[in-house]
N, C-alpha and C. Protein backbone atom coordinates (compact mmCIF):
# COMPACT_ATOMS: atom_id res chain seq x y z
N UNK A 1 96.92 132.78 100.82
CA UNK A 1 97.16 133.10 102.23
C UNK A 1 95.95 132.73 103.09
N UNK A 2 94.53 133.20 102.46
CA UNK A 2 93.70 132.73 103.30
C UNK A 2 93.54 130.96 103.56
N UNK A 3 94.15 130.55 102.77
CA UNK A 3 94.20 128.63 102.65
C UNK A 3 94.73 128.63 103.82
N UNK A 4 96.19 129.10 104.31
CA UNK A 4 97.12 128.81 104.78
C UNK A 4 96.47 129.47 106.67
N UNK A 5 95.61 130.61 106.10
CA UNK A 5 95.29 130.57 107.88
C UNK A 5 93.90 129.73 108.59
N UNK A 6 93.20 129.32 107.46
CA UNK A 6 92.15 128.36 107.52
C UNK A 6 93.04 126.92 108.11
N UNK A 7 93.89 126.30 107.25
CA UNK A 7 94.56 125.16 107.97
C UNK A 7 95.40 125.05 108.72
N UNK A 8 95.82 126.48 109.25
CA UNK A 8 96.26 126.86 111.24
C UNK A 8 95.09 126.81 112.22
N UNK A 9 94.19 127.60 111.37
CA UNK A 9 92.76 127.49 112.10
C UNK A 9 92.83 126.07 112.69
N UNK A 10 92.48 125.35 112.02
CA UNK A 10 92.12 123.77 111.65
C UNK A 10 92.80 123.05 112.67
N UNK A 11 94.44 123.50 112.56
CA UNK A 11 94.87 122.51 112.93
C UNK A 11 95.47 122.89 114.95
N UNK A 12 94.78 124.21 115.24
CA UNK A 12 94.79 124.78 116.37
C UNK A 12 93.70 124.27 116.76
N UNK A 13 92.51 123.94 116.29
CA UNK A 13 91.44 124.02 116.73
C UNK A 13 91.30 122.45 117.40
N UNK A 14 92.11 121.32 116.25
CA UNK A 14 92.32 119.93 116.76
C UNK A 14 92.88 119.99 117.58
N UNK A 15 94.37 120.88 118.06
CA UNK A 15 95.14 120.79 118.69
C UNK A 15 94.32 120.72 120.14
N UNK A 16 93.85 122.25 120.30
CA UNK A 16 92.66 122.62 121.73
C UNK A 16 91.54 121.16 121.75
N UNK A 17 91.11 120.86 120.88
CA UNK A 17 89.60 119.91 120.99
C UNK A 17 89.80 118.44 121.11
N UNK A 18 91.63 117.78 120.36
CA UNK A 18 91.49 116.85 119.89
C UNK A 18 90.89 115.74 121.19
N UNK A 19 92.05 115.84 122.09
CA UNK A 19 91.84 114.82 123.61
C UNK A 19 90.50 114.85 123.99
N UNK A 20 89.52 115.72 124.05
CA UNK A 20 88.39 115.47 124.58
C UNK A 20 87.34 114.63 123.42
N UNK A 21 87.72 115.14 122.50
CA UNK A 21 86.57 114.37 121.26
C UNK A 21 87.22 112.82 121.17
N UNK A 22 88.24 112.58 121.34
CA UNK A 22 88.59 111.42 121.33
C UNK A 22 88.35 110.40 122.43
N UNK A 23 88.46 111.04 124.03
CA UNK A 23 87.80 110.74 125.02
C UNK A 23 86.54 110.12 124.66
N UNK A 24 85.55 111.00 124.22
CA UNK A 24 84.05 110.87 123.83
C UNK A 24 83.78 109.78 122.74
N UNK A 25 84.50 109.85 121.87
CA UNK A 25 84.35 108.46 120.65
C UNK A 25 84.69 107.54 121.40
N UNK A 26 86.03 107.28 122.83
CA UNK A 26 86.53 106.17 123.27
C UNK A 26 85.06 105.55 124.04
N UNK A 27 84.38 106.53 124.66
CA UNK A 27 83.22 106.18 125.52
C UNK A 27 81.67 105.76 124.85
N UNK A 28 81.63 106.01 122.96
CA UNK A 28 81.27 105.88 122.55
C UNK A 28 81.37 104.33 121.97
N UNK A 29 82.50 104.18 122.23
CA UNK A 29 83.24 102.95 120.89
C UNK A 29 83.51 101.66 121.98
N UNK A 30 83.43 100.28 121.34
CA UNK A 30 84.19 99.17 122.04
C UNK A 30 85.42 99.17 122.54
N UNK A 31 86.45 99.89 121.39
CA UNK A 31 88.01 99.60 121.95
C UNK A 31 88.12 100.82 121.34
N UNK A 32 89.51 101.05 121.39
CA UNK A 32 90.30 102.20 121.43
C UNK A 32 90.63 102.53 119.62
N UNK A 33 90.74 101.17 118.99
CA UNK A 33 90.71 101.08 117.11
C UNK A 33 89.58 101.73 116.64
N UNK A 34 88.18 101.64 117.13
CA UNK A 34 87.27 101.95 116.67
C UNK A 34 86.81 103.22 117.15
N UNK A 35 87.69 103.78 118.41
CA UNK A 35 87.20 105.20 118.94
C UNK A 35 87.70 105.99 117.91
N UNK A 36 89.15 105.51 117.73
CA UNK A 36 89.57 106.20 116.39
C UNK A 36 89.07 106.48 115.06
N UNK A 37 89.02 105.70 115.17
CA UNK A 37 87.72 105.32 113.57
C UNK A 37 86.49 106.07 113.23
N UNK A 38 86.06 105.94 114.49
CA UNK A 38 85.07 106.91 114.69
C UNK A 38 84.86 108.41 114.93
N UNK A 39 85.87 108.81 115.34
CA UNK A 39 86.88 109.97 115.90
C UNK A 39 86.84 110.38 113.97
N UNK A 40 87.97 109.99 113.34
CA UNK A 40 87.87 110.52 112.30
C UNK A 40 86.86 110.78 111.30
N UNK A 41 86.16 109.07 111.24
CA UNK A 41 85.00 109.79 110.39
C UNK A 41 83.93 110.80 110.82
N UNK A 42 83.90 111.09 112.34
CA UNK A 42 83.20 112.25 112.44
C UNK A 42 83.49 113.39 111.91
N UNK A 43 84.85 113.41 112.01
CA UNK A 43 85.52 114.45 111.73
C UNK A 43 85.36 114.81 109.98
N UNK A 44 85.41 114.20 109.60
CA UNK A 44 85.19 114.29 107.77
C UNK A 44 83.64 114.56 107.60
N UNK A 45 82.68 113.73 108.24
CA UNK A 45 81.80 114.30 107.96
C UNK A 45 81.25 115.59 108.84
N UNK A 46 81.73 115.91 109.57
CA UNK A 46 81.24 116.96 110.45
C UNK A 46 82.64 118.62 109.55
N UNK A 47 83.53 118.25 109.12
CA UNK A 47 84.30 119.32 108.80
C UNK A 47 83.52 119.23 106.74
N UNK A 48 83.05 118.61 105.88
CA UNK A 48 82.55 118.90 104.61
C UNK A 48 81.93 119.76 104.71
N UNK A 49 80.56 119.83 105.09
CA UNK A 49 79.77 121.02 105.37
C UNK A 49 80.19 122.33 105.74
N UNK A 50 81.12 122.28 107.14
CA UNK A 50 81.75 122.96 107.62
C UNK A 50 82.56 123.95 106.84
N UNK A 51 83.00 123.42 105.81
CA UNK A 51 84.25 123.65 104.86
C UNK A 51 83.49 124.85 103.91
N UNK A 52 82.01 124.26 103.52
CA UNK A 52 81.43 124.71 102.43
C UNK A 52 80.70 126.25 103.01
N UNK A 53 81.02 126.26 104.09
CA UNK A 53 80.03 127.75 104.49
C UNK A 53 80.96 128.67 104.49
N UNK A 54 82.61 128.03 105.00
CA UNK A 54 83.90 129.08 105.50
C UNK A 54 85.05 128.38 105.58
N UNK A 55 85.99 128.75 105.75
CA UNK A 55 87.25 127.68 106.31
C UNK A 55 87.40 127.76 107.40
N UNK A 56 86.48 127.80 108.32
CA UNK A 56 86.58 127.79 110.15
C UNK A 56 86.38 126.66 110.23
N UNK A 57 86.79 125.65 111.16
CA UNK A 57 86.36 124.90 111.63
C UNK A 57 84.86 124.44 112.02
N UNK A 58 84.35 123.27 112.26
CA UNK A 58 83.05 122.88 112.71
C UNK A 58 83.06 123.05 114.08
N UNK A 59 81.58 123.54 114.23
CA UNK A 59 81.28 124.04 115.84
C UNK A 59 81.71 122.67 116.66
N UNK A 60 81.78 122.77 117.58
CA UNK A 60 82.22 121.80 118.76
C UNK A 60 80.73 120.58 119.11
N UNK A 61 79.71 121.16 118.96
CA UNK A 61 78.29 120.42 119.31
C UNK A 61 78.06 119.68 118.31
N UNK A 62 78.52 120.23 116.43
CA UNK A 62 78.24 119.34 115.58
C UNK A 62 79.18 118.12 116.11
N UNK A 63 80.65 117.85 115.77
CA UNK A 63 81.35 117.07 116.11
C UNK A 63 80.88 116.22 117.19
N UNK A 64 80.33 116.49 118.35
CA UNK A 64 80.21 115.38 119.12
C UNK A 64 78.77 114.94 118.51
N UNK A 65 78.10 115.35 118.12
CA UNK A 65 76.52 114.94 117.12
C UNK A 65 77.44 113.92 116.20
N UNK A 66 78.13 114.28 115.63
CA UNK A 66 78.69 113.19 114.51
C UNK A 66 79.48 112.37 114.82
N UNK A 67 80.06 112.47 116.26
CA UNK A 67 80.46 111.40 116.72
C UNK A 67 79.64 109.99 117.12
N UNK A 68 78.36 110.74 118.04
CA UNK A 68 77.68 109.91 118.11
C UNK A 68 77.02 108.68 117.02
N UNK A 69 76.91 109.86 116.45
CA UNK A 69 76.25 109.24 114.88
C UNK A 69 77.08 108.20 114.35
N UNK A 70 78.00 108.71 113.79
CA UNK A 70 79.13 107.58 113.89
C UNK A 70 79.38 105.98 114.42
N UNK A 71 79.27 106.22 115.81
CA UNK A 71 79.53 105.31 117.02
C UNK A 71 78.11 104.28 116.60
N UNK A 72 77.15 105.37 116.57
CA UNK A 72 75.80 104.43 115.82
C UNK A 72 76.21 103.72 114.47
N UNK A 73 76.60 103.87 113.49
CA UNK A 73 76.36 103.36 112.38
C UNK A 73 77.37 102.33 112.44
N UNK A 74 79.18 102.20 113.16
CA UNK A 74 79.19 101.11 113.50
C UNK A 74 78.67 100.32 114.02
N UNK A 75 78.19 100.47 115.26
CA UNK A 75 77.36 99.50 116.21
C UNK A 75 76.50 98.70 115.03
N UNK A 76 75.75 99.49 114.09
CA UNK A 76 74.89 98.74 113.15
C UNK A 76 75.60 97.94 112.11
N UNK A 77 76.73 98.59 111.92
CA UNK A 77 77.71 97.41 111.02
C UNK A 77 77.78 96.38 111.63
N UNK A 78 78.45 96.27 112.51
CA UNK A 78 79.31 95.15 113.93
C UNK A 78 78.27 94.33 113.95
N UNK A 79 76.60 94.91 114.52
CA UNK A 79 75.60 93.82 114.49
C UNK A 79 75.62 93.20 113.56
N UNK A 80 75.29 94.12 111.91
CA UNK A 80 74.90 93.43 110.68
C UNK A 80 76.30 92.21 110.20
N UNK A 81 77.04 92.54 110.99
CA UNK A 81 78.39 91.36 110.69
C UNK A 81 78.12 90.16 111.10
N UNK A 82 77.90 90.73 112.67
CA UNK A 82 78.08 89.48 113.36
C UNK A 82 77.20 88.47 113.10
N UNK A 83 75.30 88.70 112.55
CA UNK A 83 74.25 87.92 112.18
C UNK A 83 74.60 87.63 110.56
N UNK A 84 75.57 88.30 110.19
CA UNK A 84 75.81 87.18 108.80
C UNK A 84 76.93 86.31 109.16
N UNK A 85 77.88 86.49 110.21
CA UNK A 85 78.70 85.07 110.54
C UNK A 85 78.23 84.54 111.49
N UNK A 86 76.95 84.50 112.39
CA UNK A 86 75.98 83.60 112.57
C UNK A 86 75.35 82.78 111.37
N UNK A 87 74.80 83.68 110.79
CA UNK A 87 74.50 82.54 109.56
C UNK A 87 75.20 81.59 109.01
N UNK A 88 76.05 82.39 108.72
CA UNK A 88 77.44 81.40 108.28
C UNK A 88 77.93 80.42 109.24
N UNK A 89 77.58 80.44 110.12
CA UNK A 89 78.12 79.30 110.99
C UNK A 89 77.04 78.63 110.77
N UNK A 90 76.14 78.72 111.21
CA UNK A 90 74.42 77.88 111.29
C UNK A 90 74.70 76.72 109.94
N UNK A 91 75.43 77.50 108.80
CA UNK A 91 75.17 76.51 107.93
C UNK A 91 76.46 75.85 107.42
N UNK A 92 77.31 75.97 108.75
CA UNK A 92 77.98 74.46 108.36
C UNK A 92 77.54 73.19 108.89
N UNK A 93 78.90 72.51 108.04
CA UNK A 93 78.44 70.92 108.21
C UNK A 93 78.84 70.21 109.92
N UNK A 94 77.22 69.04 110.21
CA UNK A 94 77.25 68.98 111.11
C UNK A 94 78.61 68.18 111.58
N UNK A 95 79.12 67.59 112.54
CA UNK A 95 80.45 67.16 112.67
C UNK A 95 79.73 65.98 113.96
N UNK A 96 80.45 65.26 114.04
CA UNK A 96 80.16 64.10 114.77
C UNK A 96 80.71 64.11 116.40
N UNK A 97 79.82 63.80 117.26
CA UNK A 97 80.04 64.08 118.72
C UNK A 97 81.68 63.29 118.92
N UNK A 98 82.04 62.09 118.48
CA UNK A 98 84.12 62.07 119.02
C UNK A 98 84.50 62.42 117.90
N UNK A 99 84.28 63.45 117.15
CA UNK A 99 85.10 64.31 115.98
C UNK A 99 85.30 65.76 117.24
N UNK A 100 84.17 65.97 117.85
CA UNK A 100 84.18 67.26 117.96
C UNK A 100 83.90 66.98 119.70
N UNK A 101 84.57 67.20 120.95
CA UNK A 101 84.10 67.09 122.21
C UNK A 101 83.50 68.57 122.52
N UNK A 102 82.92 69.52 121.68
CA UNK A 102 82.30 70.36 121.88
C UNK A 102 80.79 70.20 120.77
N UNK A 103 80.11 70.74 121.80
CA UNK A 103 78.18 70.65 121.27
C UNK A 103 79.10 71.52 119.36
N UNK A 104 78.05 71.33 118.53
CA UNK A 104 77.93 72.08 117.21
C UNK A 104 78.02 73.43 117.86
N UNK A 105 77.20 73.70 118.22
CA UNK A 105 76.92 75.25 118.55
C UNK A 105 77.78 75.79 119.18
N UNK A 106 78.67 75.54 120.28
CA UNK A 106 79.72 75.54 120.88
C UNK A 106 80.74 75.65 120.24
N UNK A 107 81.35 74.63 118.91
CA UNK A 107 82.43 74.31 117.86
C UNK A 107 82.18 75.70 117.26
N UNK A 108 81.18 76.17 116.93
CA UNK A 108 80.68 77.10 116.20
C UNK A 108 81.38 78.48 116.39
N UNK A 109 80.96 78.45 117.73
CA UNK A 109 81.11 80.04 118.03
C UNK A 109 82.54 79.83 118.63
N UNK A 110 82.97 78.89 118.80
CA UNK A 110 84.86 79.01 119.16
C UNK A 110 85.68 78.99 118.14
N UNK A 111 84.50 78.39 116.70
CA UNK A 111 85.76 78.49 115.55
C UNK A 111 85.63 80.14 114.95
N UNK A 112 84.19 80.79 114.95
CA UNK A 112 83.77 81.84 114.77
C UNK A 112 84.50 82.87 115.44
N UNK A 113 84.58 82.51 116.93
CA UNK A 113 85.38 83.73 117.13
C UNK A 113 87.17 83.77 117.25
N UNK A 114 87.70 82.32 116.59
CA UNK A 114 88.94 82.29 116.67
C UNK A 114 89.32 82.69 114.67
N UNK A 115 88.03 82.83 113.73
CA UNK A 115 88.42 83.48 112.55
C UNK A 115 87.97 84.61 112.81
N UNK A 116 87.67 85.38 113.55
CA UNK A 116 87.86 86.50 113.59
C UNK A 116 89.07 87.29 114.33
N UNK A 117 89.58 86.88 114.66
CA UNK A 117 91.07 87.25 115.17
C UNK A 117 92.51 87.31 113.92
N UNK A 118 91.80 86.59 112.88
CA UNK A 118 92.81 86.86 111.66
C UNK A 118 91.88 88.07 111.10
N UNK A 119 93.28 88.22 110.31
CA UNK A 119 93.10 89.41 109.32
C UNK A 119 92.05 89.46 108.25
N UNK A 120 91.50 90.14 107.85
CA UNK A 120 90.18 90.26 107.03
C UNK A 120 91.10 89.15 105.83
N UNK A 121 91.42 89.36 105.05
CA UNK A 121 92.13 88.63 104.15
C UNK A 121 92.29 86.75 104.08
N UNK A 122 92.95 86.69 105.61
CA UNK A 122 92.99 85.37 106.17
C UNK A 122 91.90 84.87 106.60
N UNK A 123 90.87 85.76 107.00
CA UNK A 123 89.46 84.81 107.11
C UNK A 123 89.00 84.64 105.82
N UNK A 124 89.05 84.89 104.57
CA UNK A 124 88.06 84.52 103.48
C UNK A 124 89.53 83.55 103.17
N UNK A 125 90.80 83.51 103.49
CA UNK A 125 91.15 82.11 102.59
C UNK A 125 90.69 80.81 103.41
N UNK A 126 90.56 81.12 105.04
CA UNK A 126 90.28 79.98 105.72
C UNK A 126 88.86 79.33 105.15
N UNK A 127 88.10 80.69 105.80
CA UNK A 127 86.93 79.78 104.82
C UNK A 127 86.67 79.29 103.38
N UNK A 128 87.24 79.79 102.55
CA UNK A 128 87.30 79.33 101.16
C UNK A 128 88.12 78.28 101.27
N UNK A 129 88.94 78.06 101.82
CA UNK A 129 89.73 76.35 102.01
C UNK A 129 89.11 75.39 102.54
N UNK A 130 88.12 75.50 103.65
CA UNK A 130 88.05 74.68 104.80
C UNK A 130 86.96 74.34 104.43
N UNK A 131 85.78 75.19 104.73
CA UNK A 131 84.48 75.53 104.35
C UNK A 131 83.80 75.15 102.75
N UNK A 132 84.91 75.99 101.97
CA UNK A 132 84.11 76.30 100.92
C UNK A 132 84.76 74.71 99.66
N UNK A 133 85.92 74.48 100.66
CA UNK A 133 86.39 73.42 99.26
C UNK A 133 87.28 74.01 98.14
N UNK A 134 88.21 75.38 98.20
CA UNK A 134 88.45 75.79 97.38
C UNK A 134 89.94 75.84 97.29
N UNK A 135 90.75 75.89 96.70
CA UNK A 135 92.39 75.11 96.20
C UNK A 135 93.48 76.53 96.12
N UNK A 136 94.01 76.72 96.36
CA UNK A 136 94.99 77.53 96.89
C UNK A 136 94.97 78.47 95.24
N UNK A 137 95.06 77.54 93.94
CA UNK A 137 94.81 78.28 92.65
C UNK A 137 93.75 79.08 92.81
N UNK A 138 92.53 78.25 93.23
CA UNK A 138 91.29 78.68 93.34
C UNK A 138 91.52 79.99 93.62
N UNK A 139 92.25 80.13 94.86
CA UNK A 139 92.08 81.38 95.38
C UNK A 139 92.75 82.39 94.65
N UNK A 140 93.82 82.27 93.67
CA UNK A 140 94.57 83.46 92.76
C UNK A 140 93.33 84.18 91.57
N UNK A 141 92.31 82.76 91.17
CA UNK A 141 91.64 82.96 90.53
C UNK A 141 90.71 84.24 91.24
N UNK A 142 89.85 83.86 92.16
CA UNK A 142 89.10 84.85 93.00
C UNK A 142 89.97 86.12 93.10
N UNK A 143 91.24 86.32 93.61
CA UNK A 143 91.54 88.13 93.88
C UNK A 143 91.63 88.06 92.06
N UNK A 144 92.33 87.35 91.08
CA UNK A 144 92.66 88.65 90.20
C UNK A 144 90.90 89.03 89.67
N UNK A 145 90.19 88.53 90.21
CA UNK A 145 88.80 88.86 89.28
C UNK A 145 88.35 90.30 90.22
């Protein structure tokens, strides 16, 4: 019984808090996918601890602390992404000025940011096809490993 009024607790407490903490991750976050994102994993890490003292809910000040926090450690992903598909661009092959009516650097960051618009999945076959030289077998080989 006490389970059962801990996760009314819980789920009253999202009910009253949820719109504003989500507000706050949105103002925290680029888009609205990642407010979410962020939104929850605060929430997991801000309700473990929480969990371990009582089954009340986490105070309202931790949550937006771990939101923030949060909002930080993407931002540091997103960077650490984006300077390894800089790299990755830097080191393709150069292409010839009437192959390409855009500068290298230019080709670069329009092909860069048009594989990032596919699906995590579809960017490693593009580049493993295009880029990497690798054969459609190739690629069955790579997932079953």
């Amino acid at each position: 019984m006490a389970d059962d009024t801990g996760q009314q607790q819980w789920h009253q407490w999202l009910a009253d808090h949820g719109a504003k903490l989500l507000l706050f991750a949105q103002q925290q976050a680029r888009n609205e996918n990642d407010a979410e994102d962020i939104l929850q994993e605060a929430l997991v890490r801000a309700w473990k601890p929480a969990r371990r003292r009582c089954s009340s809910p986490p105070d309202l000040p931790l949550v937006f602390k771990k939101i923030r926090e949060t909002a930080i450690d993407f931002a540091r992903k997103d960077i650490h992404r984006f300077h390894q598909q800089k790299a990755f661009s830097d080191q393709l092959p150069e292409t010839s000025a009437t192959a390409n009516p855009l500068g290298e650097r230019e080709f670069n960051e329009v092909a860069m940011a048009a594989l990032r618009t596919l699906p995590c999945e579809q960017q490693e076959i593009v580049v493993l096809k295009i880029w990497c030289g690798q054969t459609f077998g190739g690629f069955n080989k790579l997932r079953n490993h």
